[in-house]
Protein backbone atom coordinates (compact mmCIF):
# COMPACT_ATOMS: atom_id res chain seq x y z
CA UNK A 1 13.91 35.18 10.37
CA UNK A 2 10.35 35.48 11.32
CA UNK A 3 7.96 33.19 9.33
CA UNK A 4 4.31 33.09 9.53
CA UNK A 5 2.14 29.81 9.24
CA UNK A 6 -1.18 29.89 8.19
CA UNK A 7 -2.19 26.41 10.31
CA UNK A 8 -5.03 24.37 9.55
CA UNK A 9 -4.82 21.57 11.91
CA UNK A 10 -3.86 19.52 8.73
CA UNK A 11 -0.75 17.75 7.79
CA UNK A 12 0.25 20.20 4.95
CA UNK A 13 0.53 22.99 7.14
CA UNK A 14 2.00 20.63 10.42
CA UNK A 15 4.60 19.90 7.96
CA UNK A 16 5.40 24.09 6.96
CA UNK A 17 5.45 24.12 10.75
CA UNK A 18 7.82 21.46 11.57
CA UNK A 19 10.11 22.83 8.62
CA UNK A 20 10.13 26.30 10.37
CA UNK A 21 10.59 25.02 13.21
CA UNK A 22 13.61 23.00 12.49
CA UNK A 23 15.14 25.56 10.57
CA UNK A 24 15.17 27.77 13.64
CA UNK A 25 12.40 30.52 12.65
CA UNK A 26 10.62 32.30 15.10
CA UNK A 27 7.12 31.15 14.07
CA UNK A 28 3.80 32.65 14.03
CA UNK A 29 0.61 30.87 13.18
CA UNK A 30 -2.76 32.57 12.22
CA UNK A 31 -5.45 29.68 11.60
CA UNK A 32 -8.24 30.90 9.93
CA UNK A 33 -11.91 29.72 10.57
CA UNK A 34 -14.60 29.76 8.14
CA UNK A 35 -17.20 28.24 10.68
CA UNK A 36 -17.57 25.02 8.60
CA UNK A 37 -18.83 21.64 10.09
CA UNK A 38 -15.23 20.42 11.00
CA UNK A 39 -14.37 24.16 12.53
CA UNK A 40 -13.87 22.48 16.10
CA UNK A 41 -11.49 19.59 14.80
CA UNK A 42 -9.79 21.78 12.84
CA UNK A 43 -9.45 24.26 15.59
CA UNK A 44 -8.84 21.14 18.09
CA UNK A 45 -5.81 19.78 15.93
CA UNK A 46 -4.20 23.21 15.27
CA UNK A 47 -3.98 23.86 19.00
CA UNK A 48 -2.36 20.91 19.65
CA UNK A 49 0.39 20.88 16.76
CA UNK A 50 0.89 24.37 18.45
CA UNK A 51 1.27 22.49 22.27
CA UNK A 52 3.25 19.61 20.55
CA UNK A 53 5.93 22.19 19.61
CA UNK A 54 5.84 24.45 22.69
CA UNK A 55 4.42 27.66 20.76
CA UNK A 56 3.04 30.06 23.23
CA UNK A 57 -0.68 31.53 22.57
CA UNK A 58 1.47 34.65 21.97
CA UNK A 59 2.78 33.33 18.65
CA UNK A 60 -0.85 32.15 17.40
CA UNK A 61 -3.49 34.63 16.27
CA UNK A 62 -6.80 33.39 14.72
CA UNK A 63 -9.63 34.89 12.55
CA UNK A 64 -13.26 34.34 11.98
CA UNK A 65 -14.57 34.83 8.21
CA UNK A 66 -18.49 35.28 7.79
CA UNK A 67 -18.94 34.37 4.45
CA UNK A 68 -22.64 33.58 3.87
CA UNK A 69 -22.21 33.20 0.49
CA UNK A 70 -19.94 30.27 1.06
CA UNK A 71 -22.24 28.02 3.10
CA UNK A 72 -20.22 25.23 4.52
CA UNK A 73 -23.09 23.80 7.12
């Protein structure tokens, strides 16, 4: 079964991963970044959840959200 993650870089969705993961999905993550002031740590973690579990940059997509109205800075 293919499953799709929608990654963080936080322990909720490291756990959703490690669950897939164990269960024997083929995984996808898509992390997506609202350019808030924790973006890079955020961005850092989920990249290395992905290395910790061997998951190719193939499996990972992410997306940038401009939402000005939404001011995280």
């Amino acid at each position: 079964m293919k499953v799709v993650v929608l990654q963080s870089g936080g322990l909720d969705s490291l756990v959703v991963l490690a669950g897939a993961i164990k269960h024997s999905h083929e995984v996808f993550t898509v992390r997506i970044d609202l350019n808030s002031r924790q973006s890079d740590r955020e961005s850092s973690a989920a990249q290395a959840q992905r290395e910790f579990y061997d998951l190719g940059a193939t499996t990972h997509s992410e997306v940038s959200l401009d939402l000005p109205w939404f001011d995280t800075h």
